[in-house]
PDB file of N, CA and C in Angstrom:
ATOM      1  N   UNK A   1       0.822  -1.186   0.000  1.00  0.00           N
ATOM      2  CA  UNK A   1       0.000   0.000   0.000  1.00  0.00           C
ATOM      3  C   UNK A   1       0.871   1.256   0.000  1.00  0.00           C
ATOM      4  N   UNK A   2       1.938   1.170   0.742  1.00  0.00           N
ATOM      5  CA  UNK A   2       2.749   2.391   0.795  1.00  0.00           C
ATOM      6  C   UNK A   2       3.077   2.759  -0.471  1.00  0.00           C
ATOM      7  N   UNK A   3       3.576   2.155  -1.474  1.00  0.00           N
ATOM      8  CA  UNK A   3       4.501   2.090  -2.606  1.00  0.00           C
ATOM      9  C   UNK A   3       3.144   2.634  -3.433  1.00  0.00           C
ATOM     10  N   UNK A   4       1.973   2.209  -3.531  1.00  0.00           N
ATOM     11  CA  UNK A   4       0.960   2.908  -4.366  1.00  0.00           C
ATOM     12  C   UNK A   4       1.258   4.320  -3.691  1.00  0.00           C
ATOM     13  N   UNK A   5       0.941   4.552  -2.720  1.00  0.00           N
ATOM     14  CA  UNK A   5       1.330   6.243  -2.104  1.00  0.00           C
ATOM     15  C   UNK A   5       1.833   6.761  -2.926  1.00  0.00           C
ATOM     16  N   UNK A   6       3.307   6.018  -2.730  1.00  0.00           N
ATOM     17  CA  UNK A   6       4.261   6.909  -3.265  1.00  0.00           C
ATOM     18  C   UNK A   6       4.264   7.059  -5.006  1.00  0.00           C
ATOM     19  N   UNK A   7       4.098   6.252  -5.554  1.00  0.00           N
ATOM     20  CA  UNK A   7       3.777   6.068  -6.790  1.00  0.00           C
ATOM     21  C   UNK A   7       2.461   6.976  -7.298  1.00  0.00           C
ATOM     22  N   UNK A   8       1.588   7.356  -6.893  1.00  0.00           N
ATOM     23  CA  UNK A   8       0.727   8.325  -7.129  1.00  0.00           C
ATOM     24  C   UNK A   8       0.416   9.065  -5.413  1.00  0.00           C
ATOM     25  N   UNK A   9       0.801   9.774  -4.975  1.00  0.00           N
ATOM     26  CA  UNK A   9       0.396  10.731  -3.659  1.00  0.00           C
ATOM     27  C   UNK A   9      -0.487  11.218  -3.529  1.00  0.00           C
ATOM     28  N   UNK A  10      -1.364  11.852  -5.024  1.00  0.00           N
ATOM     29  CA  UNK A  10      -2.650  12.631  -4.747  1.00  0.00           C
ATOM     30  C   UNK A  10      -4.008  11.902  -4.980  1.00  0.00           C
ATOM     31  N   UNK A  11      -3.876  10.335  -5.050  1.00  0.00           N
ATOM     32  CA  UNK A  11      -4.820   9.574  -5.322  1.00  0.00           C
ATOM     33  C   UNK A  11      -5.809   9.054  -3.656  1.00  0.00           C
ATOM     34  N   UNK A  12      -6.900  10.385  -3.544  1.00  0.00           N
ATOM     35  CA  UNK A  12      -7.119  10.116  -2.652  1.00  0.00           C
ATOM     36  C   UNK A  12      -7.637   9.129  -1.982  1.00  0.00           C
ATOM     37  N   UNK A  13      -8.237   7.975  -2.939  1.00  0.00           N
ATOM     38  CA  UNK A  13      -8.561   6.835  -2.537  1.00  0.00           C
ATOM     39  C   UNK A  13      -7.551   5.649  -1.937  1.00  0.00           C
ATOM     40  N   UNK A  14      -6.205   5.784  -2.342  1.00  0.00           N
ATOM     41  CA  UNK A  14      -5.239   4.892  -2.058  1.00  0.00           C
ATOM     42  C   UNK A  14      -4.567   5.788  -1.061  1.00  0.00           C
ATOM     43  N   UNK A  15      -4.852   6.559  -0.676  1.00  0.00           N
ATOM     44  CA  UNK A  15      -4.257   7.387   0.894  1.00  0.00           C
ATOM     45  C   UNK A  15      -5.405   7.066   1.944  1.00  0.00           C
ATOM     46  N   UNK A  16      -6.491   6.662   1.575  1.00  0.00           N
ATOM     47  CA  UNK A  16      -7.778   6.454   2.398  1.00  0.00           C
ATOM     48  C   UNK A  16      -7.788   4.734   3.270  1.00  0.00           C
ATOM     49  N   UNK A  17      -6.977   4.459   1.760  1.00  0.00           N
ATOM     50  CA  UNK A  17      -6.880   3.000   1.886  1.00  0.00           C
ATOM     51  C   UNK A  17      -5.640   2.608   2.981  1.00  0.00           C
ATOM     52  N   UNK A  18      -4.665   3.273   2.257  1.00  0.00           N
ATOM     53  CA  UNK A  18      -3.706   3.380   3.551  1.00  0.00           C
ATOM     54  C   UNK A  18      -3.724   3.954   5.098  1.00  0.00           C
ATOM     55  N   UNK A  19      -4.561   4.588   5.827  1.00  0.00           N
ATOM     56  CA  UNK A  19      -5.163   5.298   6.601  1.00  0.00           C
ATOM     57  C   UNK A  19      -5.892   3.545   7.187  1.00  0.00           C
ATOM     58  N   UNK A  20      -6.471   3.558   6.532  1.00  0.00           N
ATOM     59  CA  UNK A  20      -7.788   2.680   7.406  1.00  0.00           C
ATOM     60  C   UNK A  20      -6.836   1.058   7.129  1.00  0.00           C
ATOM     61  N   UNK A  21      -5.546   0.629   6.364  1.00  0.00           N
ATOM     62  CA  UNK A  21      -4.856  -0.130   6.685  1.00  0.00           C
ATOM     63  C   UNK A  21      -4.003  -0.469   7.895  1.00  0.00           C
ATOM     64  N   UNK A  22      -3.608   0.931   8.218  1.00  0.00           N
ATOM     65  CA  UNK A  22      -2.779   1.235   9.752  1.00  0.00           C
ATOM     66  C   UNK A  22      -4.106   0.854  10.638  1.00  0.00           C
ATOM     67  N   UNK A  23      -5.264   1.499  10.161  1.00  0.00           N
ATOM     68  CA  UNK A  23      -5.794   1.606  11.514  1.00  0.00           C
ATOM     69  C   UNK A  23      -6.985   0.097  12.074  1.00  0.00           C
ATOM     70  N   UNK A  24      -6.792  -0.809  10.917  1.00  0.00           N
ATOM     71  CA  UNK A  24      -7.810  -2.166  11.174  1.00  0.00           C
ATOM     72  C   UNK A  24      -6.278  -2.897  12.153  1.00  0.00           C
ATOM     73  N   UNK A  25      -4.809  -2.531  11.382  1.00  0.00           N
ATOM     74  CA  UNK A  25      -3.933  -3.409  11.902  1.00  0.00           C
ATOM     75  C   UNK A  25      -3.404  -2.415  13.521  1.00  0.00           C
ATOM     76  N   UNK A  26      -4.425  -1.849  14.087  1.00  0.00           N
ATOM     77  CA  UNK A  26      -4.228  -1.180  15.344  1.00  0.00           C
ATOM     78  C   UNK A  26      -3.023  -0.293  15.604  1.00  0.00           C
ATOM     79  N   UNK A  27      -2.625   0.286  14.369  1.00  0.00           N
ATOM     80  CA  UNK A  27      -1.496   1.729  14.370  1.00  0.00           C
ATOM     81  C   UNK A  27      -2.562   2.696  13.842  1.00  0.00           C
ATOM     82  N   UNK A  28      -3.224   2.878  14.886  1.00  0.00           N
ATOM     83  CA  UNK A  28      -4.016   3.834  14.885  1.00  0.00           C
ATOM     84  C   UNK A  28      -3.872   5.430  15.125  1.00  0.00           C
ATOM     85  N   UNK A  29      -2.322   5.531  15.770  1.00  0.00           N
ATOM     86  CA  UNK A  29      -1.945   6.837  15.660  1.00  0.00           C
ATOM     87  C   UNK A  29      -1.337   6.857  14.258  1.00  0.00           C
ATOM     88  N   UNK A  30      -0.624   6.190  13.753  1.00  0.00           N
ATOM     89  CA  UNK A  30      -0.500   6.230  12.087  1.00  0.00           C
ATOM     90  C   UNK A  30      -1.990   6.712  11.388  1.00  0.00           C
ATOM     91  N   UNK A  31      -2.363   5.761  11.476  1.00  0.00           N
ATOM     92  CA  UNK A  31      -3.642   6.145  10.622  1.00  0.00           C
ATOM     93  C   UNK A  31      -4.163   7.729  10.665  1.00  0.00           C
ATOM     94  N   UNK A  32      -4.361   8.458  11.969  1.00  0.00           N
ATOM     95  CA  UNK A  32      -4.235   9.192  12.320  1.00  0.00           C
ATOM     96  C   UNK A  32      -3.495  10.090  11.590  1.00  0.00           C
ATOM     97  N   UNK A  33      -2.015  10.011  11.632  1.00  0.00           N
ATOM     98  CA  UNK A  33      -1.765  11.273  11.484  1.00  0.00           C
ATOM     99  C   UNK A  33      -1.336  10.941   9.533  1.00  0.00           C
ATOM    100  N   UNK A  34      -1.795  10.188   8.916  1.00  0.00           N
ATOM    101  CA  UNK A  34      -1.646   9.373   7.486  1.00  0.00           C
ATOM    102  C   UNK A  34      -2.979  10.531   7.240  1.00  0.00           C
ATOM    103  N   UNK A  35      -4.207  10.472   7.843  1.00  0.00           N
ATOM    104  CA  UNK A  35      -5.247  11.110   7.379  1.00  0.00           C
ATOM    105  C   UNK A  35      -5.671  12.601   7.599  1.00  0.00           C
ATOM    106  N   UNK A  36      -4.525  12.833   9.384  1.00  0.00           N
ATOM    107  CA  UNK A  36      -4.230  14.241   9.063  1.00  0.00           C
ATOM    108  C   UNK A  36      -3.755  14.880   7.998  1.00  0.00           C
ATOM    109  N   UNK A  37      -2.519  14.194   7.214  1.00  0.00           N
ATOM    110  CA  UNK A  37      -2.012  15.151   6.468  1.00  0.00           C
ATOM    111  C   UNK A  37      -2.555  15.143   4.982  1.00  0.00           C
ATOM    112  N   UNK A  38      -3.334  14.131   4.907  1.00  0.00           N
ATOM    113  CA  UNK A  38      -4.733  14.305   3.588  1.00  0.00           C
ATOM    114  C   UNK A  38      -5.238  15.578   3.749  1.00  0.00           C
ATOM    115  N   UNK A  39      -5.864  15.659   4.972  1.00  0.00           N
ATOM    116  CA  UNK A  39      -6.606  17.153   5.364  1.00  0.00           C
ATOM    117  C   UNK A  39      -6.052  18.302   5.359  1.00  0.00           C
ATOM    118  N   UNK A  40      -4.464  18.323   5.338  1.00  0.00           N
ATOM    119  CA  UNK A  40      -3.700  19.168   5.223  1.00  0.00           C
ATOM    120  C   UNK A  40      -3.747  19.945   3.900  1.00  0.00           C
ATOM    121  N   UNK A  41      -3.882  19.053   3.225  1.00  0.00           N
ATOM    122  CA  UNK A  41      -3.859  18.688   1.517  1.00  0.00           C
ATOM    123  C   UNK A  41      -4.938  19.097   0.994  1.00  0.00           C
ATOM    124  N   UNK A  42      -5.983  18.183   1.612  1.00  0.00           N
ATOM    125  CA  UNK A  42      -7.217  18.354   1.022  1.00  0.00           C
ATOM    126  C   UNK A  42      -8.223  18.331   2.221  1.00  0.00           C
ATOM    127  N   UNK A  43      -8.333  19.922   2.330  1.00  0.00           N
ATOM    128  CA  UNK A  43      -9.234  20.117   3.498  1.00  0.00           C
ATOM    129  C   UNK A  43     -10.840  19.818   3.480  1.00  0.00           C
ATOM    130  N   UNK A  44     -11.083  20.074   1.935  1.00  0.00           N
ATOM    131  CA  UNK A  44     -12.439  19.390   1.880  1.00  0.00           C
ATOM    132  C   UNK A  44     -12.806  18.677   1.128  1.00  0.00           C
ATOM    133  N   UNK A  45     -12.329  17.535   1.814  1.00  0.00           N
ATOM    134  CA  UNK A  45     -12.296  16.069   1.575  1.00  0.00           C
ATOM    135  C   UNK A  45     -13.144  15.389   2.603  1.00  0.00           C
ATOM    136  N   UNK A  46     -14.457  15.452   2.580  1.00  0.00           N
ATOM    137  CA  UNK A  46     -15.459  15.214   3.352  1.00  0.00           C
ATOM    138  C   UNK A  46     -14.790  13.527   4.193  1.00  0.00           C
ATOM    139  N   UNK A  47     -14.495  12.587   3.276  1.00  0.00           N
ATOM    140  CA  UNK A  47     -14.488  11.644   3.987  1.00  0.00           C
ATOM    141  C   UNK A  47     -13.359  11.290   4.540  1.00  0.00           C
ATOM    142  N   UNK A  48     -12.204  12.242   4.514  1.00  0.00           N
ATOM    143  CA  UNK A  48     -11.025  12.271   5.752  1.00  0.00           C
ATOM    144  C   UNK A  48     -11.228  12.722   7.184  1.00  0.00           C
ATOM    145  N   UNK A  49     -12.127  13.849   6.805  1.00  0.00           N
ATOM    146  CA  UNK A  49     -12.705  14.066   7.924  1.00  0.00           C
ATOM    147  C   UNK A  49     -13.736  13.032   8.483  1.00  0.00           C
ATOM    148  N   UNK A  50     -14.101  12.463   8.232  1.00  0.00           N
ATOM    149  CA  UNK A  50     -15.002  11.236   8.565  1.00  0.00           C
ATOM    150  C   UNK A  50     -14.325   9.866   9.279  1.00  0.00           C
ATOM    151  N   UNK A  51     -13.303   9.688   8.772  1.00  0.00           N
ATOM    152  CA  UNK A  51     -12.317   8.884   8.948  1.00  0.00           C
ATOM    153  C   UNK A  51     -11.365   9.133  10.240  1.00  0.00           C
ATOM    154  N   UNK A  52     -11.108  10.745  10.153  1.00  0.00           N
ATOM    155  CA  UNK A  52     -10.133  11.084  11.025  1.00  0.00           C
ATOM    156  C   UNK A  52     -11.764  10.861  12.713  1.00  0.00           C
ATOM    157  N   UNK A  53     -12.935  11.306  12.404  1.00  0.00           N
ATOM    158  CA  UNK A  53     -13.488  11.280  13.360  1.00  0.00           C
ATOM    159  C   UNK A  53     -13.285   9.624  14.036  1.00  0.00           C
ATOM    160  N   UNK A  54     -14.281   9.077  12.645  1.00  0.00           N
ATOM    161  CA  UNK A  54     -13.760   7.240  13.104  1.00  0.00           C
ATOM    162  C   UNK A  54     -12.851   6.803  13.803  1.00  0.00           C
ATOM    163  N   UNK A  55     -11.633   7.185  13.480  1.00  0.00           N
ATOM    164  CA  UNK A  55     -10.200   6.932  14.189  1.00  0.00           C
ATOM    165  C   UNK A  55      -9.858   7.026  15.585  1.00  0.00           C
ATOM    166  N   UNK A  56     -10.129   8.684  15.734  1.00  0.00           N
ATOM    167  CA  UNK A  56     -10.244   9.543  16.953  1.00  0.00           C
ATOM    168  C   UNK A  56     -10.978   8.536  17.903  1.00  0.00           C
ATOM    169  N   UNK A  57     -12.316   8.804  17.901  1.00  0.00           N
ATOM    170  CA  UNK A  57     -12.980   8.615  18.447  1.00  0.00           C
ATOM    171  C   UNK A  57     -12.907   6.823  18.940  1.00  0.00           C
ATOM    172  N   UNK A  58     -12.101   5.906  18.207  1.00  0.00           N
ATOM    173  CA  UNK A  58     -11.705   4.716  18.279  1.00  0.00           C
ATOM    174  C   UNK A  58     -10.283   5.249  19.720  1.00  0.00           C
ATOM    175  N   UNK A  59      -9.706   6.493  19.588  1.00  0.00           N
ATOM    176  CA  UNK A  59      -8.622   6.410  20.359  1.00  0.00           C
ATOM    177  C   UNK A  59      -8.882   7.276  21.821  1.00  0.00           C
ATOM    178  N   UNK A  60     -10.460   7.373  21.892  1.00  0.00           N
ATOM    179  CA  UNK A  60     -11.252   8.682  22.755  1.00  0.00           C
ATOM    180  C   UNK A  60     -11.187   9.379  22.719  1.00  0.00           C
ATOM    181  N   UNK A  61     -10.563  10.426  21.867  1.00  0.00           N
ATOM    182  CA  UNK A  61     -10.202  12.067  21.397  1.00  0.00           C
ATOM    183  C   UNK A  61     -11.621  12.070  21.232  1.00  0.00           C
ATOM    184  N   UNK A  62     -12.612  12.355  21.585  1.00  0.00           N
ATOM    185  CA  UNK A  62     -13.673  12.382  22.062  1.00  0.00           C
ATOM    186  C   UNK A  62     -14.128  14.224  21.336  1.00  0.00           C
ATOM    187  N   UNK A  63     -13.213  15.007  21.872  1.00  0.00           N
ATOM    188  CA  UNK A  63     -13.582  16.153  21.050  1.00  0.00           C
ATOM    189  C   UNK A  63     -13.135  16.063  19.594  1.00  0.00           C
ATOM    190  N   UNK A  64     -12.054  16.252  19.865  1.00  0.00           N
ATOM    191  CA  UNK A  64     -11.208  15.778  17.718  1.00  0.00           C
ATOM    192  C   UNK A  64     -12.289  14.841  16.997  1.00  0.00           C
ATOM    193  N   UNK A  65     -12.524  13.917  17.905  1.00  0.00           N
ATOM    194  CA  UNK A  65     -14.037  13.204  16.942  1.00  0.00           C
ATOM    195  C   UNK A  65     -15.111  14.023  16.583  1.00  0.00           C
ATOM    196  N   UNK A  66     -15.514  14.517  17.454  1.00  0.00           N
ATOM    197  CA  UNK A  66     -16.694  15.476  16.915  1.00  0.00           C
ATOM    198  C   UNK A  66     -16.785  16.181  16.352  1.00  0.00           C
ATOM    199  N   UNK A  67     -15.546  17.261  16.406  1.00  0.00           N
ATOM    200  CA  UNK A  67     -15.197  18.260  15.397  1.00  0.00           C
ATOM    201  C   UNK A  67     -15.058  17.741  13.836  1.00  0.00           C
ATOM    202  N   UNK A  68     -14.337  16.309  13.864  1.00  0.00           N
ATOM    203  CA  UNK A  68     -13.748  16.027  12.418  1.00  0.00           C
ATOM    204  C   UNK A  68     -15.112  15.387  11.868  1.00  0.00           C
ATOM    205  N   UNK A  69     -16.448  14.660  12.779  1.00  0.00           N
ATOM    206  CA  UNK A  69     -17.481  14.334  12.245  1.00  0.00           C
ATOM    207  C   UNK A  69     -18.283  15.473  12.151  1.00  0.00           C
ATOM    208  N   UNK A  70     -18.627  16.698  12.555  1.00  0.00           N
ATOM    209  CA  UNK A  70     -19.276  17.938  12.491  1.00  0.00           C
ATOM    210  C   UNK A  70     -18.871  18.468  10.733  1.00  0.00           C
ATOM    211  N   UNK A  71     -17.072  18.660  11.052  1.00  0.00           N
ATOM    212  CA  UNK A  71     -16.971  18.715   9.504  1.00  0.00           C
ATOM    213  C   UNK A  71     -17.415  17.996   8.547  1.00  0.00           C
ATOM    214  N   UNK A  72     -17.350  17.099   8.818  1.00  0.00           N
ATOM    215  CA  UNK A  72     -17.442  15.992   7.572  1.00  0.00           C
ATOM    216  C   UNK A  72     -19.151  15.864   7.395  1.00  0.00           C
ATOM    217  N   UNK A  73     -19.601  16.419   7.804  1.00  0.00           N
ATOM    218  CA  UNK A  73     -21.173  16.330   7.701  1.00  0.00           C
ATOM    219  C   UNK A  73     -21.248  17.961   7.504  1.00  0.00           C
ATOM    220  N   UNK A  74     -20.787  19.021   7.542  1.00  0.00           N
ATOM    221  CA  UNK A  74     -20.767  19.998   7.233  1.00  0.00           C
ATOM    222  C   UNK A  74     -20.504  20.497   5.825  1.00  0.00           C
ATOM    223  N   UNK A  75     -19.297  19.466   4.922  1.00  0.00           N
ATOM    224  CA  UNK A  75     -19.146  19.801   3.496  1.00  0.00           C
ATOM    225  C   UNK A  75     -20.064  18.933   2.963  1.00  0.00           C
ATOM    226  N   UNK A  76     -20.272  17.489   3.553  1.00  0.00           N
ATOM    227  CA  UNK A  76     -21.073  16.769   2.272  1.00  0.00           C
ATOM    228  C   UNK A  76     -22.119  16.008   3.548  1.00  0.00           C
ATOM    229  N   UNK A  77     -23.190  17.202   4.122  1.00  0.00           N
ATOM    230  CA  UNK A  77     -24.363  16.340   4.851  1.00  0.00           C
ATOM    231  C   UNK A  77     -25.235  14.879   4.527  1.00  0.00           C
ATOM    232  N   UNK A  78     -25.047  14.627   2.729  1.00  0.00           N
ATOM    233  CA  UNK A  78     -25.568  13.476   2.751  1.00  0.00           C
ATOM    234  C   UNK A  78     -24.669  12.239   2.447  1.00  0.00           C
ATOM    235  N   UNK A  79     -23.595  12.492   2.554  1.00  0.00           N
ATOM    236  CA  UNK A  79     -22.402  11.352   2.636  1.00  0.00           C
ATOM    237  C   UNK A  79     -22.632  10.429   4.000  1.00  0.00           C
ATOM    238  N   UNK A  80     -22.365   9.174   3.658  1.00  0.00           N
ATOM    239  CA  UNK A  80     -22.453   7.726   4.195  1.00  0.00           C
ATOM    240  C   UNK A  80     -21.636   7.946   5.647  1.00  0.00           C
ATOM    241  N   UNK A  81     -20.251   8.018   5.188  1.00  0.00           N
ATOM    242  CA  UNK A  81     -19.016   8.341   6.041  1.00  0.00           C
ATOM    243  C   UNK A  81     -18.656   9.023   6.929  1.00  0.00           C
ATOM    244  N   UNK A  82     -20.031  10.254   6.609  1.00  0.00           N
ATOM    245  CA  UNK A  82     -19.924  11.617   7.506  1.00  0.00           C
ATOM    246  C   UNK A  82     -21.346  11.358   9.356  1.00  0.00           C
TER     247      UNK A  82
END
């Protein structure tokens, strides 16, 4: 998964993929900060923010969850993810 990264970087689906790879195999601060810097990138990217809430909120950042699910339901309210 990494090597797709690197091989295309702005493919936001294979950075999504990598994100939620760290974080099923419990490097969940990876995942974390893999999907922070999507958002860095691409701030409205509804379902990083969705993801980053998922994550969070998997690690009890309990506020950072809410905020990143508030966003993520804030750019795209009828998205699945949000």
């Amino acid at each position: 998964m990494r090597s797709a990264v690197q091989f295309d970087p702005y493919t936001l689906l294979v950075r999504h993929g990598l994100a939620w790879t760290y974080f099923c195999n419990r490097q969940v601060e990876t995942a974390i900060e893999v999907i922070e810097k999507v958002i860095d990138e691409f701030p409205r990217d509804s379902a990083s923010h969705g993801y980053l809430g998922v994550f969070s909120a998997f690690q009890r950042l309990h506020t950072q969850a809410l905020e990143a699910g508030n966003t993520a339901m804030a750019l795209e309210p009828d998205t699945p993810i949000a």
